[in-house]
C-alpha atoms as a PDB file:
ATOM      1  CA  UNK A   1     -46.450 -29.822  10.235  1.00  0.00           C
ATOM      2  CA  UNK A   2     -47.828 -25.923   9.235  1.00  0.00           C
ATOM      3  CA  UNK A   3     -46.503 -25.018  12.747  1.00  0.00           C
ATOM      4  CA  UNK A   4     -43.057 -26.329  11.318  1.00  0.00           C
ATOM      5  CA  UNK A   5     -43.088 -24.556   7.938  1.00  0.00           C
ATOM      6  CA  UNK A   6     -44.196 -21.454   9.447  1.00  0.00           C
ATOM      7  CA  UNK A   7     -41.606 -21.596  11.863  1.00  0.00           C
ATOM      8  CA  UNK A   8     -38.846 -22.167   9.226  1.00  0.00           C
ATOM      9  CA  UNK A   9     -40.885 -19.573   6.501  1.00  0.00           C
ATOM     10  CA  UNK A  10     -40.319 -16.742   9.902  1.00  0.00           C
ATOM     11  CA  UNK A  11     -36.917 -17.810  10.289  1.00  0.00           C
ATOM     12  CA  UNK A  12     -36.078 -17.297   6.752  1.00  0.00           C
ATOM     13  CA  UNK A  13     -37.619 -13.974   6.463  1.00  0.00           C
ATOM     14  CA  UNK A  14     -36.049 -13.129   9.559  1.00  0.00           C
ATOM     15  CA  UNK A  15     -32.306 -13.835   7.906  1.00  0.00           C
ATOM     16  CA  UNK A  16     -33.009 -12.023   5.079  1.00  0.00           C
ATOM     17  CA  UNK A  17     -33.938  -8.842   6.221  1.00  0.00           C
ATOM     18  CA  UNK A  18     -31.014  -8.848   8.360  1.00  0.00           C
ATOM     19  CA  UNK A  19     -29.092  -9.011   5.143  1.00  0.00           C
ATOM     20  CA  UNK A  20     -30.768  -6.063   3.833  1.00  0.00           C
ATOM     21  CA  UNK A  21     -29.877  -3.769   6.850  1.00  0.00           C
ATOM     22  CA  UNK A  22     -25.961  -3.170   8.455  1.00  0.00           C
ATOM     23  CA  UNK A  23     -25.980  -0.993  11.296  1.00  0.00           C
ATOM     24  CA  UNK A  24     -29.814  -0.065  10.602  1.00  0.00           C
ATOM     25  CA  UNK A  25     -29.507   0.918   7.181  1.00  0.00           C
ATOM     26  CA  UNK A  26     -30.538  -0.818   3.787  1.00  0.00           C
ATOM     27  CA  UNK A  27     -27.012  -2.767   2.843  1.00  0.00           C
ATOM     28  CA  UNK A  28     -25.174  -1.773  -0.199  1.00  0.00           C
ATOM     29  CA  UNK A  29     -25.879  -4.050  -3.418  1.00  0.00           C
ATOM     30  CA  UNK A  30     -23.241  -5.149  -5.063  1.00  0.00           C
ATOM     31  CA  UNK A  31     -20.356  -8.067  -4.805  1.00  0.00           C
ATOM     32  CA  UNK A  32     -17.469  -7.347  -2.568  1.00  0.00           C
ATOM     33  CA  UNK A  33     -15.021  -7.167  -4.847  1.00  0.00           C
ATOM     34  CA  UNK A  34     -16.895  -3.785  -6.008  1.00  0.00           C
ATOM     35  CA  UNK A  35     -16.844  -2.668  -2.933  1.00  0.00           C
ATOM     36  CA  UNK A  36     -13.542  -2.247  -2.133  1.00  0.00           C
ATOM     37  CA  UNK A  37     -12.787   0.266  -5.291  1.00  0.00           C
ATOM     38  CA  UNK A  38     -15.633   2.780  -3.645  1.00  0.00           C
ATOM     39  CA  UNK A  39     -14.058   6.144  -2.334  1.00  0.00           C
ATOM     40  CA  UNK A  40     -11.127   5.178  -3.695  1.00  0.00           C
ATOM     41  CA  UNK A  41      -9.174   8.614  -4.757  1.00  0.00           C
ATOM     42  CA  UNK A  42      -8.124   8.026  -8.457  1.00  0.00           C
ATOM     43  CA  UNK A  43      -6.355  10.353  -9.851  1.00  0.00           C
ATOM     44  CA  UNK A  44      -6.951   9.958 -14.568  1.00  0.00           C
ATOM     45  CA  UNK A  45      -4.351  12.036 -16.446  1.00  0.00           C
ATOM     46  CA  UNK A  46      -5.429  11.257 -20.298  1.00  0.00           C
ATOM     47  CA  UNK A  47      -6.974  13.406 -23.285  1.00  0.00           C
ATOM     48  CA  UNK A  48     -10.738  13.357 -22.545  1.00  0.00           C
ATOM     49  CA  UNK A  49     -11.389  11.534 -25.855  1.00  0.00           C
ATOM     50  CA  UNK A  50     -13.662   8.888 -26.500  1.00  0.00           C
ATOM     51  CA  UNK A  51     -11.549   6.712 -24.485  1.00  0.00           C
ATOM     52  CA  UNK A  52     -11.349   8.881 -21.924  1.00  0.00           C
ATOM     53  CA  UNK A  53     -14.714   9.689 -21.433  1.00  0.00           C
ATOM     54  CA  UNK A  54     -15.399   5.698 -21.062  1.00  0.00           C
ATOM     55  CA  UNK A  55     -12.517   4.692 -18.711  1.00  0.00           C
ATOM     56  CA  UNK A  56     -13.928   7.687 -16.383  1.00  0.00           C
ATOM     57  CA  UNK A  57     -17.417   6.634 -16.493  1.00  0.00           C
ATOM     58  CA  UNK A  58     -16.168   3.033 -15.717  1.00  0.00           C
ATOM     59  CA  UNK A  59     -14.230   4.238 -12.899  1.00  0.00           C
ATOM     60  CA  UNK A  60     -17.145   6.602 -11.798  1.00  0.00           C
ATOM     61  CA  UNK A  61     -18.949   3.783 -12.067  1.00  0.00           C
ATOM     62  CA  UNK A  62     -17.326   1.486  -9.894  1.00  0.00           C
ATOM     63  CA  UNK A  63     -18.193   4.651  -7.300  1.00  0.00           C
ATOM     64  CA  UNK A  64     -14.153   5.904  -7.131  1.00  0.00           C
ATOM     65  CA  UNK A  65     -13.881   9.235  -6.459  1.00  0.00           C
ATOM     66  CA  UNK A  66     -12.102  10.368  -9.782  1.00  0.00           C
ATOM     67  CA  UNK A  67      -9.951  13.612 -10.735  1.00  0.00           C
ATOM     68  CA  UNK A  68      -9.255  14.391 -13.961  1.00  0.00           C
ATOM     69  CA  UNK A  69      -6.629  16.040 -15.167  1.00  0.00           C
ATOM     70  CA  UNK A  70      -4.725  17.285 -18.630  1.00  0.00           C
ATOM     71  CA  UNK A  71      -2.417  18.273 -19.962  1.00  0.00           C
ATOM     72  CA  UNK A  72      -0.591  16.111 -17.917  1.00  0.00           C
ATOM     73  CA  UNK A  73       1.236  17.836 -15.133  1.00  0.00           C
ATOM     74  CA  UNK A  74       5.242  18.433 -15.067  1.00  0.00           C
ATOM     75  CA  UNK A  75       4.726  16.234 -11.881  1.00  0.00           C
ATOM     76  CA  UNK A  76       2.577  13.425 -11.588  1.00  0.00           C
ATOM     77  CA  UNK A  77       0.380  14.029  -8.423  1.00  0.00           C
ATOM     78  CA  UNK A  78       0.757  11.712  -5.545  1.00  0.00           C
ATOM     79  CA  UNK A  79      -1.738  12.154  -3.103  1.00  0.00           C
ATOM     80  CA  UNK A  80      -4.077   9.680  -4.740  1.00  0.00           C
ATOM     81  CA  UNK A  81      -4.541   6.186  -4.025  1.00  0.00           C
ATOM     82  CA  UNK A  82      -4.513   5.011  -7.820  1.00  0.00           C
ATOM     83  CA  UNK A  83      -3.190   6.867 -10.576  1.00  0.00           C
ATOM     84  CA  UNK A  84      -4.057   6.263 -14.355  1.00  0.00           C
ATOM     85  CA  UNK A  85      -2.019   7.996 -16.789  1.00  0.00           C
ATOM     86  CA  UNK A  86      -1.130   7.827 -20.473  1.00  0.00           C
ATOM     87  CA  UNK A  87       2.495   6.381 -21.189  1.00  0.00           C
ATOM     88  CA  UNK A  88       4.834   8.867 -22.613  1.00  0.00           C
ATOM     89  CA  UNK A  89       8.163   9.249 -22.724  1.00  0.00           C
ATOM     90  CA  UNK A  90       9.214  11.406 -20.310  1.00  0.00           C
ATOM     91  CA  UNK A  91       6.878  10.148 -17.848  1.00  0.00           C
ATOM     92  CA  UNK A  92       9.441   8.310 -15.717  1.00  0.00           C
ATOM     93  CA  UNK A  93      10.663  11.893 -15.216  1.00  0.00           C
ATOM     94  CA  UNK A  94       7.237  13.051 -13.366  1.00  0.00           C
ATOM     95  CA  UNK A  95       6.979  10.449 -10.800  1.00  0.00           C
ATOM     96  CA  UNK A  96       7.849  11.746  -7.938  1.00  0.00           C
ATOM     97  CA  UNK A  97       8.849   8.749  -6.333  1.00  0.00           C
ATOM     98  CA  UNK A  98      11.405   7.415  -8.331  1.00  0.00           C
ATOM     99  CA  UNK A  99      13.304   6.383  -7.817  1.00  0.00           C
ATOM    100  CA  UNK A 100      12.198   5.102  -4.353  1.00  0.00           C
ATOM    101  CA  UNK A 101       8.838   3.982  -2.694  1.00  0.00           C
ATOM    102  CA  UNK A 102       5.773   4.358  -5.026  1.00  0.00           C
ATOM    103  CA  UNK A 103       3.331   6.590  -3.255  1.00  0.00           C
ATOM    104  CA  UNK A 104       0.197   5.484  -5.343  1.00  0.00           C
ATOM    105  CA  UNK A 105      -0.685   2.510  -7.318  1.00  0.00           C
ATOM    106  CA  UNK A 106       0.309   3.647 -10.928  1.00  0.00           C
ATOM    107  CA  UNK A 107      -1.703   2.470 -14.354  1.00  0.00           C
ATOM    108  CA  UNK A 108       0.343   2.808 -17.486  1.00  0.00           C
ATOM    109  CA  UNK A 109      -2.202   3.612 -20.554  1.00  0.00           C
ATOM    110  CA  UNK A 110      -1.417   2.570 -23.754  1.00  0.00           C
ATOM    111  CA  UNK A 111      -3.157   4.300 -26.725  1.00  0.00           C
ATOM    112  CA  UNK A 112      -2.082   1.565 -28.796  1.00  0.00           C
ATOM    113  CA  UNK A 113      -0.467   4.381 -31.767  1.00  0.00           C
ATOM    114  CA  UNK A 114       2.677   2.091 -32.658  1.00  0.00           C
ATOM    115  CA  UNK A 115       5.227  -0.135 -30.810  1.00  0.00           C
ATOM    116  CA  UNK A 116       4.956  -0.460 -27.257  1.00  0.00           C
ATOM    117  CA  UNK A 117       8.257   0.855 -25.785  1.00  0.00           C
ATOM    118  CA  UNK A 118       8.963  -2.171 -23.117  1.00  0.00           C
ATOM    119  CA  UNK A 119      11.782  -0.510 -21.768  1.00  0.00           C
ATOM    120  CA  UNK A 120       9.835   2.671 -20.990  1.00  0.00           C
ATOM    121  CA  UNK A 121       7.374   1.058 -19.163  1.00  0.00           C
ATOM    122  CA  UNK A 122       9.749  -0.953 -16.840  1.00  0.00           C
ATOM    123  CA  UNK A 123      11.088   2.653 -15.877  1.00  0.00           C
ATOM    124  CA  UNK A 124       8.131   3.570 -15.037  1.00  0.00           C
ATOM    125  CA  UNK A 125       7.406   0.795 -11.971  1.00  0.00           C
ATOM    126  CA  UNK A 126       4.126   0.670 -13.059  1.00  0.00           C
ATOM    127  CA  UNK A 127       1.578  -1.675 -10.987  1.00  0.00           C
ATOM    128  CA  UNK A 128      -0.767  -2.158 -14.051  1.00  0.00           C
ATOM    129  CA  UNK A 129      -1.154  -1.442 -17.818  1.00  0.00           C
ATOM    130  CA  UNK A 130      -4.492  -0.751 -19.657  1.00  0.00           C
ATOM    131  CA  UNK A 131      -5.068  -0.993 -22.842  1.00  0.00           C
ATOM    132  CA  UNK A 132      -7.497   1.141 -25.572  1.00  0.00           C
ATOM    133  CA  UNK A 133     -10.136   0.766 -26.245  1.00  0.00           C
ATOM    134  CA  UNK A 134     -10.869   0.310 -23.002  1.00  0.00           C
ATOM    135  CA  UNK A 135     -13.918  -1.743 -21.758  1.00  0.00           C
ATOM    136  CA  UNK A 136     -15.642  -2.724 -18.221  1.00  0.00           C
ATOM    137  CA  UNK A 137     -13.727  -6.043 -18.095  1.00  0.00           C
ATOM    138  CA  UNK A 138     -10.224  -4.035 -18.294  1.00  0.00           C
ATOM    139  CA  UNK A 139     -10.819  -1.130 -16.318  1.00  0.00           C
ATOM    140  CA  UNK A 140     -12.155  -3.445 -13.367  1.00  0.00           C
ATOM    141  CA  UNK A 141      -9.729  -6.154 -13.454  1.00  0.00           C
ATOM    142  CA  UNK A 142      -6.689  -3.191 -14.274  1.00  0.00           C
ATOM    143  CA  UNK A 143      -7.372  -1.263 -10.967  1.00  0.00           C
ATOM    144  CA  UNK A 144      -8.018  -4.666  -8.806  1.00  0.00           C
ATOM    145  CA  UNK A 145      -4.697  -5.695  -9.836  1.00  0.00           C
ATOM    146  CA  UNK A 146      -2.797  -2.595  -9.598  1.00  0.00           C
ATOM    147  CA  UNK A 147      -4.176  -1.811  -6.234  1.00  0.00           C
ATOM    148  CA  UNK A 148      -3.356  -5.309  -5.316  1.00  0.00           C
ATOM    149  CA  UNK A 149       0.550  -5.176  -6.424  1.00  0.00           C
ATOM    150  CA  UNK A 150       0.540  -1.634  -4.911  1.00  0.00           C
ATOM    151  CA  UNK A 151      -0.694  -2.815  -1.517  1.00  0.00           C
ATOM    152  CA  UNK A 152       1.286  -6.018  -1.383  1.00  0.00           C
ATOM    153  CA  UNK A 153       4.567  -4.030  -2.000  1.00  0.00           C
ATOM    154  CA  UNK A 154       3.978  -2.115   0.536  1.00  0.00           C
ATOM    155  CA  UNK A 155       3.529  -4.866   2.786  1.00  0.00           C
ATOM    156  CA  UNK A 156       6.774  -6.418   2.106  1.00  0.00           C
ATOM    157  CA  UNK A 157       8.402  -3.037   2.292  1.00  0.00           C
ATOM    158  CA  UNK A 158       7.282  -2.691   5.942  1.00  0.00           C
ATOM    159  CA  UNK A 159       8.905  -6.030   6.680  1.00  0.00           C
ATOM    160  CA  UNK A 160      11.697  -5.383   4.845  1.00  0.00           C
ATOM    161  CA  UNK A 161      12.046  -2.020   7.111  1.00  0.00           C
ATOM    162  CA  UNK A 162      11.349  -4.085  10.122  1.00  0.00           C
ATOM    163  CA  UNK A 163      13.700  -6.732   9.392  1.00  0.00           C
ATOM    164  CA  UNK A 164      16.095  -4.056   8.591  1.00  0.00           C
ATOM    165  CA  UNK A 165      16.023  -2.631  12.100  1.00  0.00           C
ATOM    166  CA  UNK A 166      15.868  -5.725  13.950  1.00  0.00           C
ATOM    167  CA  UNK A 167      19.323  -6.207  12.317  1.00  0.00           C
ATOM    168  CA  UNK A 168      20.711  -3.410  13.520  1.00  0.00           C
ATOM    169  CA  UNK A 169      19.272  -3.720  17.146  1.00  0.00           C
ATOM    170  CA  UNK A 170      21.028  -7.108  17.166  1.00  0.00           C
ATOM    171  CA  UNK A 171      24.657  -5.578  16.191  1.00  0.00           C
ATOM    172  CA  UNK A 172      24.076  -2.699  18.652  1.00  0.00           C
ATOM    173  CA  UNK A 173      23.040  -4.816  21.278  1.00  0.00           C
ATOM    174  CA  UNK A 174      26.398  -7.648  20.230  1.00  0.00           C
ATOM    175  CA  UNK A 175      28.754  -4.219  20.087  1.00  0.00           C
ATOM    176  CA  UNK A 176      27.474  -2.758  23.756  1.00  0.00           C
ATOM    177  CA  UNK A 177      27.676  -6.201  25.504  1.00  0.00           C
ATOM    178  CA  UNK A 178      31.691  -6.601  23.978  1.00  0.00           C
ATOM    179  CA  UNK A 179      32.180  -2.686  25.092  1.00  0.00           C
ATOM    180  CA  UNK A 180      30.753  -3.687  28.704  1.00  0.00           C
ATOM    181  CA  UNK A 181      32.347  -7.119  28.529  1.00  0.00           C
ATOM    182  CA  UNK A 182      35.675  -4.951  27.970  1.00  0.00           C
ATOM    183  CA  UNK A 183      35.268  -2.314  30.265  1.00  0.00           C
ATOM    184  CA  UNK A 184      33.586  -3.722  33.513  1.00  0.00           C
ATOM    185  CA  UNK A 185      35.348  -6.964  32.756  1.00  0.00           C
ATOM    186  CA  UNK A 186      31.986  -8.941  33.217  1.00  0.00           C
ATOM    187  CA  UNK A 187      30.675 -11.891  31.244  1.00  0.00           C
ATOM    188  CA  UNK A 188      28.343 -12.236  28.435  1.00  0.00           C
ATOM    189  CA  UNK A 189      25.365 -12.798  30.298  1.00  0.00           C
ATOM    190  CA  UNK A 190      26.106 -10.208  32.578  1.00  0.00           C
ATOM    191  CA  UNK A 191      26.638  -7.472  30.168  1.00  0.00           C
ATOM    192  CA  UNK A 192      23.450  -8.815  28.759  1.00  0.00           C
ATOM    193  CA  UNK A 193      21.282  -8.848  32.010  1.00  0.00           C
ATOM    194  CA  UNK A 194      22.738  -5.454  32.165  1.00  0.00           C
ATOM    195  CA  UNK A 195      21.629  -3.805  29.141  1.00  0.00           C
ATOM    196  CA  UNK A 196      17.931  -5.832  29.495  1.00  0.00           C
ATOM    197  CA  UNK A 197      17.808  -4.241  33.337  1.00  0.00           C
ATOM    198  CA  UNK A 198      18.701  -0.679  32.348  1.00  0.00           C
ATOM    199  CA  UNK A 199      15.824  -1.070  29.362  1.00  0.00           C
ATOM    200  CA  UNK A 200      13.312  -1.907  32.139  1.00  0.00           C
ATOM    201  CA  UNK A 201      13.772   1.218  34.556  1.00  0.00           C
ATOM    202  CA  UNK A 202      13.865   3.388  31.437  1.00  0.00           C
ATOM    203  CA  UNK A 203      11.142   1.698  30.042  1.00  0.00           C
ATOM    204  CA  UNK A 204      12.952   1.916  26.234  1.00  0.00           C
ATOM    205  CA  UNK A 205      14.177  -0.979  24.032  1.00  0.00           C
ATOM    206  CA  UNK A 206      16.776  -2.570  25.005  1.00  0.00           C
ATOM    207  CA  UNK A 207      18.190  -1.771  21.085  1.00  0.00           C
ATOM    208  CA  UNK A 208      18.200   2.110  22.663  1.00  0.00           C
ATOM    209  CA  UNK A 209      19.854   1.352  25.506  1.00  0.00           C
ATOM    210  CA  UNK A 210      22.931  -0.577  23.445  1.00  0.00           C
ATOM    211  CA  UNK A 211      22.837   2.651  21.387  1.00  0.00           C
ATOM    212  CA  UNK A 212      23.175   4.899  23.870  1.00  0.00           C
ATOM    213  CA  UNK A 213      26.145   3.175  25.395  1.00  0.00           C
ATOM    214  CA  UNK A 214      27.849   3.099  22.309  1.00  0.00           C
ATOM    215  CA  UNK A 215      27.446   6.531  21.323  1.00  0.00           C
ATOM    216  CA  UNK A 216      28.636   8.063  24.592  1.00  0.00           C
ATOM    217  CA  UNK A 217      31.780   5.237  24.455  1.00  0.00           C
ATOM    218  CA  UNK A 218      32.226   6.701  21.013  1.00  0.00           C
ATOM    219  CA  UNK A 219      31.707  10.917  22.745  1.00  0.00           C
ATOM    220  CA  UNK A 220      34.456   9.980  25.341  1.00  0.00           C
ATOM    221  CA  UNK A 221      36.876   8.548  23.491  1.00  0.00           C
END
C-alpha cells in the first residue's frame, strides 16, 4: 500500500512540474483569457488625466504594449491592433478607414461631461465603448470584447470576399462555356471538359481560364 501512494505521490509531482515548464521554461501565470491581450499593440489617444493614467496602467497591466498619444492626431493611427480614443465630434473624420474595412479594433471613450451623442458614435463603427471612471472590470472586459467584434468581422469579411469571387468564377465559367458552345458548336459538357482540361496543362483555375477566353472574345471582336 506505501508502494502505491508513493507511486501516485511521484506521479503527481511529476504532472505538476510539467505544468510549471513549456518548452523548458517556467510557464506564464495567469488565466488564458489574460493571455491573449499580451503584446497586443494598443494604441490610447486621451488627456493623461486621472483617468488616463488608470486605463494605461490597466492596459500596461494586462502586459499590452501601449502608445500614448495627445493631442489627438488629425488622423487616427492605424497600425495598431486596438485603438482607445476619446469620442469627439469630429472623430469620424480621423478614421482612416471609413468608410470601409476597420483596420484596428476601435474603443470609443466616453468622459461622461453631458449627453451621449448616439448618433456620433454609430458613425464612428466603433467595436467597444468605455466608460469613466474607468476600473479593472471595464478596461478588461472593453478590450476582450472589442478585439472579439474586431476579429469576428474580419472573419466574415473574408468569406464575404470569398463568396464574392466564387460568384464571379461561376458567371465567367457559365459565359465561356455559352461563347465555346457558340463558336465550336459543341455541347455543354464539352465546352466544360474543355475549359477544366486547358486549367490542368496551365496549371491555373479553371475561373482564369473562362476569363481569359472571354477577354480575348471581347479583344477580337
Amino acid at each position: 500500500m506505501q508502494e502505491t501512494i508513493d507511486i501516485a505521490r511521484f506521479t503527481r509531482d511529476r504532472q505538476g512540474a510539467g505544468a510549471k515548464k513549456e518548452g523548458g521554461r517556467d510557464a506564464p501565470s495567469g488565466p488564458p483569457s489574460s493571455r491573449s491581450f499580451w503584446n497586443l499593440k494598443v494604441a490610447v489617444i486621451v488627456d493623461r488625466n486621472d483617468d488616463g493614467e488608470r486605463l494605461i496602467r490597466e492596459l500596461q497591466r494586462l502586459r499590452c504594449d501601449v502608445h500614448h498619444e495627445w493631442p489627438m492626431p488629425s488622423q487616427i493611427p492605424a497600425q495598431y491592433d486596438v485603438v482607445f480614443c476619446v469620442l469627439s465630434p469630429d472623430l469620424p473624420q480621423r478614421l482612416p478607414w471609413i468608410p470601409g474595412e476597420p483596420a484596428s479594433a476601435l474603443v470609443v471613450i466616453d468622459p461622461g461631461a453631458g449627453m451621449l451623442d448616439l448618433n456620433l458614435l454609430h458613425n464612428c463603427a466603433a467595436h467597444g465603448v468605455l466608460h469613466y471612471p474607468v476600473t479593472s472590470r471595464s478596461v478588461q472586459s472593453t478590450l476582450a470584447l472589442a478585439r472579439g467584434h474586431f476579429l469576428y468581422e474580419r472573419r466574415l469579411r473574408g468569406r464575404i470576399e470569398k463568396l464574392d469571387e466564387s460568384l464571379r468564377t461561376m458567371r465567367s465559367v457559365e459565359r465561356a462555356k455559352s461563347l465555346l458552345m457558340r463558336l465550336k458548336n459543341v455541347s455543354e459538357e464539352e465546352a466544360y471538359n474543355y475549359l477544366r482540361r486547358q486549367a490542368m496543362e496551365r496549371r491555373v483555375t479553371i475561373g482564369a481560364v473562362a476569363t481569359a477566353i472571354i477577354d480575348s472574345y471581347e479583344l477580337l471582336g
